[in-house]
C-alpha atoms as a PDB file:
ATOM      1  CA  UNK A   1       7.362  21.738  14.649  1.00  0.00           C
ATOM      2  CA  UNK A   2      11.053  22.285  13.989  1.00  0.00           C
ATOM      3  CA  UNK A   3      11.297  24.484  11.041  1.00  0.00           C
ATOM      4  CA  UNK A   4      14.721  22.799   9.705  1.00  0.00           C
ATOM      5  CA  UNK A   5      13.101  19.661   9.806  1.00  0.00           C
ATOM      6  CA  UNK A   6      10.035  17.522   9.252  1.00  0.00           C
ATOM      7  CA  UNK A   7       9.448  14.118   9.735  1.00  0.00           C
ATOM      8  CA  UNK A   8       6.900  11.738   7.280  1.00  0.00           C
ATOM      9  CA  UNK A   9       5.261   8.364   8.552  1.00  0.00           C
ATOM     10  CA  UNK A  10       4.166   6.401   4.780  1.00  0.00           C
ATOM     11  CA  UNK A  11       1.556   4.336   4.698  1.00  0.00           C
ATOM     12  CA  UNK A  12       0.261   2.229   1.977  1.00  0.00           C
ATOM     13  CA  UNK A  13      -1.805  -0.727   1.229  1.00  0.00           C
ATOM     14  CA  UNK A  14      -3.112  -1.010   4.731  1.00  0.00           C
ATOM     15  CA  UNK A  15      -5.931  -3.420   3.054  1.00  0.00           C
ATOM     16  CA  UNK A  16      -8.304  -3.375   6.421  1.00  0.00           C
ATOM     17  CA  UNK A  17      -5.544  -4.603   8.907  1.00  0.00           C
ATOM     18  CA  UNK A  18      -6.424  -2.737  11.675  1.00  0.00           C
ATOM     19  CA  UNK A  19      -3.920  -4.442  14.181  1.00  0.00           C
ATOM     20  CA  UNK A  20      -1.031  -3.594  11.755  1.00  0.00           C
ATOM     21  CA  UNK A  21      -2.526  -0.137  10.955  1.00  0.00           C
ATOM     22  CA  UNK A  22      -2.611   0.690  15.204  1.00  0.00           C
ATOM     23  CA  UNK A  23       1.194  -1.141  15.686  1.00  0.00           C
ATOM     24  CA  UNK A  24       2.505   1.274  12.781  1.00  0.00           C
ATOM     25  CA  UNK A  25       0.928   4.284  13.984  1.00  0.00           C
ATOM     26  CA  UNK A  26       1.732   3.615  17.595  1.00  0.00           C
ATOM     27  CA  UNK A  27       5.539   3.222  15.977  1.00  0.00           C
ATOM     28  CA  UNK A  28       5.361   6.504  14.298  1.00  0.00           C
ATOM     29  CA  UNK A  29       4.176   7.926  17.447  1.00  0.00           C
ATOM     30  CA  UNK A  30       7.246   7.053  19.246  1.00  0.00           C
ATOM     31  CA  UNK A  31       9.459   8.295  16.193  1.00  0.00           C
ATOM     32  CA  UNK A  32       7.490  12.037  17.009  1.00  0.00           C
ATOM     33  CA  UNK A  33       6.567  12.569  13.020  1.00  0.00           C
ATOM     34  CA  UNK A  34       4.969  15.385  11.936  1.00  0.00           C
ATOM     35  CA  UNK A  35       2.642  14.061   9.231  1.00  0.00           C
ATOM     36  CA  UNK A  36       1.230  10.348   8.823  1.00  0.00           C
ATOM     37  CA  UNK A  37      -0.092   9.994   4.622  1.00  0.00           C
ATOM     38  CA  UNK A  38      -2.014   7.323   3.576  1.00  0.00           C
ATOM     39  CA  UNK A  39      -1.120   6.040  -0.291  1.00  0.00           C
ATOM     40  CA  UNK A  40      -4.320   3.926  -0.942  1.00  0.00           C
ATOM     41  CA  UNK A  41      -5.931   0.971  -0.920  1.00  0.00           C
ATOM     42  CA  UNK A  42      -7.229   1.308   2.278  1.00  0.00           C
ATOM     43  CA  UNK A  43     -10.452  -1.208   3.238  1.00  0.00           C
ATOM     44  CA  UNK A  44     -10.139  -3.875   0.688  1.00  0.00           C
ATOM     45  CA  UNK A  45     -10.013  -7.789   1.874  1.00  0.00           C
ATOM     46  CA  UNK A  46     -11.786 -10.247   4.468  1.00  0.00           C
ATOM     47  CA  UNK A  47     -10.670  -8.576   7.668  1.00  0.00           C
ATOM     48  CA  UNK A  48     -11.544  -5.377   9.200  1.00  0.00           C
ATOM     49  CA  UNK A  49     -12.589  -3.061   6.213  1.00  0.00           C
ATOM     50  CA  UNK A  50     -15.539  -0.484   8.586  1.00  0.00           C
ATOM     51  CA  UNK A  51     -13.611  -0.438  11.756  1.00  0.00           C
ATOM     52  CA  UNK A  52     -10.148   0.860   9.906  1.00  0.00           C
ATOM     53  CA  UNK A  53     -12.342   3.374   8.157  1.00  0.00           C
ATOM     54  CA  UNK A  54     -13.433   4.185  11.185  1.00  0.00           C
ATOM     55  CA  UNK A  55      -9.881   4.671  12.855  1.00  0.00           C
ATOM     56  CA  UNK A  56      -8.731   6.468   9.685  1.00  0.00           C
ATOM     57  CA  UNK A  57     -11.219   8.725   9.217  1.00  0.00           C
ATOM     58  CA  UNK A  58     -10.659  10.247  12.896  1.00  0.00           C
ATOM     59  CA  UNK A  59      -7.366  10.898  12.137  1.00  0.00           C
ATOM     60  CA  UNK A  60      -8.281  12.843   9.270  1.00  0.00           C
ATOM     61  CA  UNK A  61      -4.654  12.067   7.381  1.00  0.00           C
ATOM     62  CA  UNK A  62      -3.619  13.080   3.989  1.00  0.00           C
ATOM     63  CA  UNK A  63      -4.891  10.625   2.088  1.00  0.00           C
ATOM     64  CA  UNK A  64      -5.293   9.517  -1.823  1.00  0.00           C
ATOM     65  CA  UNK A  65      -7.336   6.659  -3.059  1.00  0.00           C
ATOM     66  CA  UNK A  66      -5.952   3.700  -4.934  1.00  0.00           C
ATOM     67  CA  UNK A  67      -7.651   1.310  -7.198  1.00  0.00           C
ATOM     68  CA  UNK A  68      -9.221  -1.043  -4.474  1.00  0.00           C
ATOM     69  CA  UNK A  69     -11.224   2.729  -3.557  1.00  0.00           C
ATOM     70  CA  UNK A  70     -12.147   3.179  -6.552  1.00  0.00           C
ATOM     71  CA  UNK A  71     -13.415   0.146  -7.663  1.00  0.00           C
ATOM     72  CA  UNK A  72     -15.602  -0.164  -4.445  1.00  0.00           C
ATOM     73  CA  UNK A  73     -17.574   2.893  -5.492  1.00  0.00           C
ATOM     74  CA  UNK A  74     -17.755   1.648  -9.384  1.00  0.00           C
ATOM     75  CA  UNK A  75     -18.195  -1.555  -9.546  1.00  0.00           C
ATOM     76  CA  UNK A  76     -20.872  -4.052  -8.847  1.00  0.00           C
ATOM     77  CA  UNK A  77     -20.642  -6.749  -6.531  1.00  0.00           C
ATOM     78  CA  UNK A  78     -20.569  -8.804  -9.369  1.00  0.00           C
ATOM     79  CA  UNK A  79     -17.476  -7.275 -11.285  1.00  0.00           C
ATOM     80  CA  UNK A  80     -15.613  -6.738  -8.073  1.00  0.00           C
ATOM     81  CA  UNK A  81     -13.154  -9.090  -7.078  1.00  0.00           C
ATOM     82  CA  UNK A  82     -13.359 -11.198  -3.977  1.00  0.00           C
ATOM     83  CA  UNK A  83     -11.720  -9.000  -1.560  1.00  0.00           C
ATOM     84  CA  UNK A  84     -13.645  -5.795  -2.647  1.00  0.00           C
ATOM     85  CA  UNK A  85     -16.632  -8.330  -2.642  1.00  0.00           C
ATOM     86  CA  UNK A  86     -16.068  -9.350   0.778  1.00  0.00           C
ATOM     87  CA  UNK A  87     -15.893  -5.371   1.780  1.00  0.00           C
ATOM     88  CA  UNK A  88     -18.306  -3.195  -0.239  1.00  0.00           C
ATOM     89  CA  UNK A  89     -21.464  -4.337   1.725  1.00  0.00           C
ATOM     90  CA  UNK A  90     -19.837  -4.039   5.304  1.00  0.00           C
ATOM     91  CA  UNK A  91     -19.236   0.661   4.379  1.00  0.00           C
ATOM     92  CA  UNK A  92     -21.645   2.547   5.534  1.00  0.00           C
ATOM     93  CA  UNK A  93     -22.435   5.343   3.751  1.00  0.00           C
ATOM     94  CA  UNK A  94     -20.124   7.819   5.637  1.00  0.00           C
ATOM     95  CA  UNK A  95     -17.330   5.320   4.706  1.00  0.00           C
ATOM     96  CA  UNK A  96     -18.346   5.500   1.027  1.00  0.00           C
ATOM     97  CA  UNK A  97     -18.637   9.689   0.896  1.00  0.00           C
ATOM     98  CA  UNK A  98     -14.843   9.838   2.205  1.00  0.00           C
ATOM     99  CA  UNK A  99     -13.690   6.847   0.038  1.00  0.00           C
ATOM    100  CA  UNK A 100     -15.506   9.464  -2.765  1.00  0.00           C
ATOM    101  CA  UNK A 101     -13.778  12.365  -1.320  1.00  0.00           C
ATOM    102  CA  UNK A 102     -10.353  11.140  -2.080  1.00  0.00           C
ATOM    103  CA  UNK A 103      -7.896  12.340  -4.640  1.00  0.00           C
ATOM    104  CA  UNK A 104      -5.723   9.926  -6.652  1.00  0.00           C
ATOM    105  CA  UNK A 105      -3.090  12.053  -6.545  1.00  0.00           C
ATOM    106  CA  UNK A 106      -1.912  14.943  -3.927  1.00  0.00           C
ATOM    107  CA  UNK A 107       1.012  17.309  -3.765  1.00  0.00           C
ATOM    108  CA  UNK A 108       2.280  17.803  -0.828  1.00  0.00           C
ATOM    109  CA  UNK A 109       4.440  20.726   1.149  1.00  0.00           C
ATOM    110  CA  UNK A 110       8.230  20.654  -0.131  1.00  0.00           C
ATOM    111  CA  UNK A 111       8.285  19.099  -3.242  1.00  0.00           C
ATOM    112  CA  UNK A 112       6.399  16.098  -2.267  1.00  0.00           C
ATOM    113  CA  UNK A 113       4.126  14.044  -4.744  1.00  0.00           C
ATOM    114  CA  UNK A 114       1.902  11.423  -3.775  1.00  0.00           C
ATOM    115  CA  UNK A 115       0.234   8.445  -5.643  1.00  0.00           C
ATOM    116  CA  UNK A 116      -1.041   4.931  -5.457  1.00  0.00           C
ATOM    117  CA  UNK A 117       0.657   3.198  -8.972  1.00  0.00           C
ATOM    118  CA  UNK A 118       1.691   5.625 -11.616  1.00  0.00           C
ATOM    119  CA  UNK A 119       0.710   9.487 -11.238  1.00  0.00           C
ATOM    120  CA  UNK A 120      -1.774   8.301 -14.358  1.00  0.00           C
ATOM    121  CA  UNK A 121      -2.898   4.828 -13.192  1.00  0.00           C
ATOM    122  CA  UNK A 122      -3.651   2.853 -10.180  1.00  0.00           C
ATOM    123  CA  UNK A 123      -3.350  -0.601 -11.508  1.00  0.00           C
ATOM    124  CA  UNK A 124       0.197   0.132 -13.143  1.00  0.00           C
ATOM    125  CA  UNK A 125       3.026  -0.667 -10.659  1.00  0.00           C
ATOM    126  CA  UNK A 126       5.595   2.359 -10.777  1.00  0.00           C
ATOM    127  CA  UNK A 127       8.756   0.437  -9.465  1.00  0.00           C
ATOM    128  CA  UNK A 128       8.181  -2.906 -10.460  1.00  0.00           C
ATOM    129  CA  UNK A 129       7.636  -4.785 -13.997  1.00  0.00           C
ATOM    130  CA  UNK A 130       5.747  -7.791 -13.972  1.00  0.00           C
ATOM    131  CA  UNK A 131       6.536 -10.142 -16.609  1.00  0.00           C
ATOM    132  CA  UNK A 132       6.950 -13.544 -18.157  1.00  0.00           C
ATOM    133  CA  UNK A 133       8.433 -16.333 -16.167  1.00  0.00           C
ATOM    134  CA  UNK A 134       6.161 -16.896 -12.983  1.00  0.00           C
ATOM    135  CA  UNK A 135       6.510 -20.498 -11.671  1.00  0.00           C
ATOM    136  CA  UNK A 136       4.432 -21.661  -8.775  1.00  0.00           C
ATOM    137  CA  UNK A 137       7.522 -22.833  -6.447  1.00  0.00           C
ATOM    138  CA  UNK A 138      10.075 -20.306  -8.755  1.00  0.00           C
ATOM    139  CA  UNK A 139      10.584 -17.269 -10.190  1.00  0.00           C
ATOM    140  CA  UNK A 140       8.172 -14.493  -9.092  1.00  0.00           C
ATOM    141  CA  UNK A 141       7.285 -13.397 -12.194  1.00  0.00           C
ATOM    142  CA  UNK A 142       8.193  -9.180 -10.873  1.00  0.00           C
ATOM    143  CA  UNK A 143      11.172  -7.180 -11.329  1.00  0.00           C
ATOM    144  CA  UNK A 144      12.390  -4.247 -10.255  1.00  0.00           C
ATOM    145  CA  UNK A 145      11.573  -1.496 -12.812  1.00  0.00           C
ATOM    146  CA  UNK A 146      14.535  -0.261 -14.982  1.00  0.00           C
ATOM    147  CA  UNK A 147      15.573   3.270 -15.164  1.00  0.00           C
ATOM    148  CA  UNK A 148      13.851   3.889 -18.243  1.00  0.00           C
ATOM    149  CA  UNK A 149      10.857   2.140 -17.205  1.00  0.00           C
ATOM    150  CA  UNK A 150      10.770   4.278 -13.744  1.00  0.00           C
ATOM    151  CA  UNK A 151      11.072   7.282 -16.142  1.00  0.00           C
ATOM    152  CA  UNK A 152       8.868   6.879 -18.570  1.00  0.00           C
ATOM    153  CA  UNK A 153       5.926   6.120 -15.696  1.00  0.00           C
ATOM    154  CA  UNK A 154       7.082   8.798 -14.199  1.00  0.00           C
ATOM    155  CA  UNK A 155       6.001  11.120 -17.230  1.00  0.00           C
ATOM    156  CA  UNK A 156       6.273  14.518 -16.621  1.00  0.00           C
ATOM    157  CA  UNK A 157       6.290  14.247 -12.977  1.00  0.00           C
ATOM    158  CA  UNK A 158       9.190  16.653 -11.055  1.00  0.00           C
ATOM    159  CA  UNK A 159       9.120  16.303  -7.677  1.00  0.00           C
ATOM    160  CA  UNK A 160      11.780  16.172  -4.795  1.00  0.00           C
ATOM    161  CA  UNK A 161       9.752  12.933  -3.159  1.00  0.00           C
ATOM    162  CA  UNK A 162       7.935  10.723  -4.951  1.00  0.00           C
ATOM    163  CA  UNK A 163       6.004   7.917  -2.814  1.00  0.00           C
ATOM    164  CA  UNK A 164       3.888   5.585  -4.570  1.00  0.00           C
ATOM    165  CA  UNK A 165       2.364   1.844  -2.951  1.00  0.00           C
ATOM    166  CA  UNK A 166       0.378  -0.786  -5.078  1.00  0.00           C
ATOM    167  CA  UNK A 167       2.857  -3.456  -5.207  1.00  0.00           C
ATOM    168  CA  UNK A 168       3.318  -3.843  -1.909  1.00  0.00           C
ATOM    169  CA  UNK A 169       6.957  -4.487  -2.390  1.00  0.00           C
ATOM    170  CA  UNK A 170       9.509  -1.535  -0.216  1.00  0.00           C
ATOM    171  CA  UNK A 171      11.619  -0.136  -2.536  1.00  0.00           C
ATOM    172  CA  UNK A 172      13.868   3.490  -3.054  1.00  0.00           C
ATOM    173  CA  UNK A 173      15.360   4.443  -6.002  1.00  0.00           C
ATOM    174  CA  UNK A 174      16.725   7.664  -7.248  1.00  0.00           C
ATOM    175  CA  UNK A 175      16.218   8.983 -10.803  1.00  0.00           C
ATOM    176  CA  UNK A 176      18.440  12.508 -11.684  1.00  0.00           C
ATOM    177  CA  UNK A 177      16.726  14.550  -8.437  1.00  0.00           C
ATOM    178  CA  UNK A 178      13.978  12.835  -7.785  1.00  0.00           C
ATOM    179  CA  UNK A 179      13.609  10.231  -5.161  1.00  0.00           C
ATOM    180  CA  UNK A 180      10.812   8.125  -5.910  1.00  0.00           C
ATOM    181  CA  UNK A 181       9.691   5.717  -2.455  1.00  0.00           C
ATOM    182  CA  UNK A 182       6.864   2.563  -2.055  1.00  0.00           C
ATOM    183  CA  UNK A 183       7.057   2.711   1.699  1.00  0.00           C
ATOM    184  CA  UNK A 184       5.606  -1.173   1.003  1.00  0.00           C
ATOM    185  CA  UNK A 185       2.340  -2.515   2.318  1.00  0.00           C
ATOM    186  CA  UNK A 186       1.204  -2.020   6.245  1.00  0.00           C
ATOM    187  CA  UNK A 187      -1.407  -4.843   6.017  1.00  0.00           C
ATOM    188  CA  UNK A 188      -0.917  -7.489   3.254  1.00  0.00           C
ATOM    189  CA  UNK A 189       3.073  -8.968   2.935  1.00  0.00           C
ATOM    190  CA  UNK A 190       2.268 -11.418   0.119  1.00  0.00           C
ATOM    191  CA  UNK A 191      -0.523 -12.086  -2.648  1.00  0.00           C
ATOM    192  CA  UNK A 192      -0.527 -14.073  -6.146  1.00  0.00           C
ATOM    193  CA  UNK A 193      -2.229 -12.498  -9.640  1.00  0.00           C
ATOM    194  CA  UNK A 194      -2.960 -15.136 -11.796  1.00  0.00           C
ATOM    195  CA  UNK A 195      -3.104 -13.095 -15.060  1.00  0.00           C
ATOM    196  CA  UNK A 196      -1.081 -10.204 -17.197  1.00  0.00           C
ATOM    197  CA  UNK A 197       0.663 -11.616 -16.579  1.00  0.00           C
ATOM    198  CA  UNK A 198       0.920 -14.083 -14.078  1.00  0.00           C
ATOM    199  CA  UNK A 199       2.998 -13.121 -10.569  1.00  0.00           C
ATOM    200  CA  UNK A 200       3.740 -13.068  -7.119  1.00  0.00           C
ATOM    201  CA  UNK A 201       4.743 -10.917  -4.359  1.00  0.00           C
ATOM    202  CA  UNK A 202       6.438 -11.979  -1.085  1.00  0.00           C
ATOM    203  CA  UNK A 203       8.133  -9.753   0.919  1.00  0.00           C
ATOM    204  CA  UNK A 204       9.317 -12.776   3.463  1.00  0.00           C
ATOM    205  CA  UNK A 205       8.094 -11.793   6.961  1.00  0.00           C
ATOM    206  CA  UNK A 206       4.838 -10.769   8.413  1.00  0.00           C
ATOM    207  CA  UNK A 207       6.053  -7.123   9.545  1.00  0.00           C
ATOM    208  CA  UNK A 208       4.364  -4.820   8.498  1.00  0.00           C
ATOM    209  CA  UNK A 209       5.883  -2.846   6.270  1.00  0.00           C
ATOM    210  CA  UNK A 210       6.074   1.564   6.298  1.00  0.00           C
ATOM    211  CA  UNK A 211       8.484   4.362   5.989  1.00  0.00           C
ATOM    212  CA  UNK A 212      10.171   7.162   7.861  1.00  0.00           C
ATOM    213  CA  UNK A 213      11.263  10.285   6.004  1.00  0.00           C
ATOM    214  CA  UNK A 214      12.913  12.814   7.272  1.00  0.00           C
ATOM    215  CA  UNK A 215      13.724  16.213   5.589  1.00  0.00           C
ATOM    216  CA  UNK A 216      16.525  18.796   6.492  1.00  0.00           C
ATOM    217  CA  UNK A 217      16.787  22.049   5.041  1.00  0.00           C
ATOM    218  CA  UNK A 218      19.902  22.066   2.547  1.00  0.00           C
ATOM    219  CA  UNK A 219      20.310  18.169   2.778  1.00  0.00           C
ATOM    220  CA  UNK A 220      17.597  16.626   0.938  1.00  0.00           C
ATOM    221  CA  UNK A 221      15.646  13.488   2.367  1.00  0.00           C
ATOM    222  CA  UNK A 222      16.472  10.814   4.648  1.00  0.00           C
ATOM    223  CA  UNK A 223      14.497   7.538   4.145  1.00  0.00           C
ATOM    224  CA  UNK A 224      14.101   4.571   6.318  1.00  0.00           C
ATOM    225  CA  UNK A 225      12.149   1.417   5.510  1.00  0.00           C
ATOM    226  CA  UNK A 226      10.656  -0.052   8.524  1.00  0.00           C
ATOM    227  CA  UNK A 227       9.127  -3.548   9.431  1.00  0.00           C
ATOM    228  CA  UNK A 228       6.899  -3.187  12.561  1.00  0.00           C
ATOM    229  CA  UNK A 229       6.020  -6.189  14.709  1.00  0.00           C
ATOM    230  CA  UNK A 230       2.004  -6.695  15.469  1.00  0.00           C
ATOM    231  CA  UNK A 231      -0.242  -9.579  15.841  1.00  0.00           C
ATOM    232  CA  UNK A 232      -0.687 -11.067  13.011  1.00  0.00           C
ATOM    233  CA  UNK A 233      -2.095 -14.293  14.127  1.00  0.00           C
ATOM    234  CA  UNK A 234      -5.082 -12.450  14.953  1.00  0.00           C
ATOM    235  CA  UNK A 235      -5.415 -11.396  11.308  1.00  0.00           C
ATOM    236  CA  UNK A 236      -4.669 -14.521  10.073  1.00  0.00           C
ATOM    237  CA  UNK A 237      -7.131 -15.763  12.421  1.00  0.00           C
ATOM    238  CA  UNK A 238      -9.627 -13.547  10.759  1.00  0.00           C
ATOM    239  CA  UNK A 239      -9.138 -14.240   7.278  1.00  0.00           C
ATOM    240  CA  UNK A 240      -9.921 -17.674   8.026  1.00  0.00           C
ATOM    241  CA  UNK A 241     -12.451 -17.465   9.743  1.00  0.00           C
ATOM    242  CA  UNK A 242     -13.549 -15.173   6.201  1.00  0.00           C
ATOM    243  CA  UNK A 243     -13.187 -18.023   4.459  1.00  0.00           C
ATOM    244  CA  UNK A 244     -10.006 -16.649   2.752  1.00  0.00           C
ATOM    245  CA  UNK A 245      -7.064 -19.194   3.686  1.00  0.00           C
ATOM    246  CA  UNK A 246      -4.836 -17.303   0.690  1.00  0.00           C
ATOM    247  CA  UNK A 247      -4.767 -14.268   3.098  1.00  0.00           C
ATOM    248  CA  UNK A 248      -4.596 -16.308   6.114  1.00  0.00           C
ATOM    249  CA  UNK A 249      -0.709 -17.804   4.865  1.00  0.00           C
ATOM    250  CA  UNK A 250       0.170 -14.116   3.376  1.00  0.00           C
ATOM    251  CA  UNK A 251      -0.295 -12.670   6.954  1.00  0.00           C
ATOM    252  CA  UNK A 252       1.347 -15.610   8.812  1.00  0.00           C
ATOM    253  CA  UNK A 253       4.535 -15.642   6.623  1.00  0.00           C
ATOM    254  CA  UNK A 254       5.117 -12.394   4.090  1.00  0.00           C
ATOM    255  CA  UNK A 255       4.640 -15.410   1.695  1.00  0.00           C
ATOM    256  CA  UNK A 256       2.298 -17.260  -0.999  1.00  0.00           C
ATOM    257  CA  UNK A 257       0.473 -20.399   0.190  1.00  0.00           C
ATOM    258  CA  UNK A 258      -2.697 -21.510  -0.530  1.00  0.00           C
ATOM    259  CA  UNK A 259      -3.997 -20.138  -3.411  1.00  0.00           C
ATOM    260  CA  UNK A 260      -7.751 -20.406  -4.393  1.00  0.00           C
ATOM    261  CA  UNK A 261      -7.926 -18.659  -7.675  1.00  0.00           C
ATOM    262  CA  UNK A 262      -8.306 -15.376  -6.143  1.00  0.00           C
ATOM    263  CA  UNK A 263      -6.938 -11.834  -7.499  1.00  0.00           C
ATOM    264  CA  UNK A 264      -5.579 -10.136  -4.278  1.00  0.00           C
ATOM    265  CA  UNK A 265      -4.222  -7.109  -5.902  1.00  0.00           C
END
């Protein structure tokens, strides 16, 4: 590794896509990074939940657990939402000890601090406000977070880097030294909440979404937002076939379509 520099692949949010997990990784391949981390919410929907554990766990990344993680270990089937419904019983229980083994939060080297939503929560978004206003064919209903709002979820956190996921949505700000980056979501490009309060995210495509950063001793980080191509019929194709057509027209599109009353997120 060059000494002056490293290079970080982000991931977040893969949500069991393995075709989108393999295009991104092949991608960050090519870009010769130095680290891949994972931000979270890993397994959770109707496609390919065991067989991305499977690819994950090989690769032994840093890693931290977001909500969907732990609410697969906590919850019963009957308090989990659809999605973690659909993937609790397909984990074995190797999948289930290294879901366990996962921090919600992780430092690491150079200033670098890692969570899912807030460094306190993993249902609160850290760059995004949701709030009054959602209409079906109209506003989403999510905002990007203020400057106070960014700060005061922020807490006490100093760090050089902050990267965060959740929301899904890509987004960099900068708040007095700290850069704080969602590197978006690799496997899931839209989804609907119906409730506190009611909103949408659509990103617009079906990329899937990750970031590049690259650090340079003396001149702080470069960031790049990326949007990598993969077959995402094939997902779409398998959320159908799940029985989940809300998934199916979030994959196609990066947008909302069919909506059957389910809580993505």
């Amino acid at each position: 590794m060059n000494v002056l520099t490293k290079r970080l692949a982000i991931l977040s949010d893969i949500h069991g896509n393995l075709p989108a997990l393999e295009a991104v990784l092949a991608e960050a391949a090519r870009a010769n990074v130095d680290m891949i981390v994972n931000l979270g919410d890993i397994l959770s929907g109707p496609l390919w939940p065991a067989e991305t554990a499977d690819r994950l766990m090989a690769l032994d990344l840093p890693t931290i657990a977001g909500n969907h993680e732990r609410q697969v270990l906590t919850q019963s089937i009957g308090q989990m939402s659809k999605s973690d419904a659909q993937t609790a019983p397909l984990l074995g229980a190797r999948h289930k000890a290294w879901l366990a083994s996962l921090p919600a939060t992780r430092w690491l080297d150079d200033g670098v601090f890692c969570c899912h939503g807030t460094p306190t929560s993993d249902l609160v978004y850290l760059m995004e406000t949701a709030e009054s206003g959602h209409d079906r064919h109209g506003a989403p209903g999510i905002r990007a977070a203020t400057r106070d709002e960014l700060a005061s979820r922020l807490g006490g956190t100093s760090a050089a880097l902050v990267l965060c996921g959740h929301s899904h949505v890509p987004r960099l700000m900068r708040l007095g030294s700290t850069l704080v980056l969602n590197p978006g979501s690799v496997g899931l490009q839209a989804f609907h909440i119906a409730h506190d309060p009611p909103h949408r995210v659509e990103n617009g495509s079906p990329l899937a979404r990750w970031a590049l950063a690259e650090s340079t001793a003396g001149a702080g980080w470069r960031i790049e937002l990326r949007a990598t191509p993969y077959d995402w019929e094939s997902a779409a194709a398998r959320a159908e076939l799940q029985g989940r057509p809300d998934w199916a027209d979030a994959l196609r599109t990066g947008f909302v379509g069919r909506i059957d009353g389910e809580v993505p997120q």
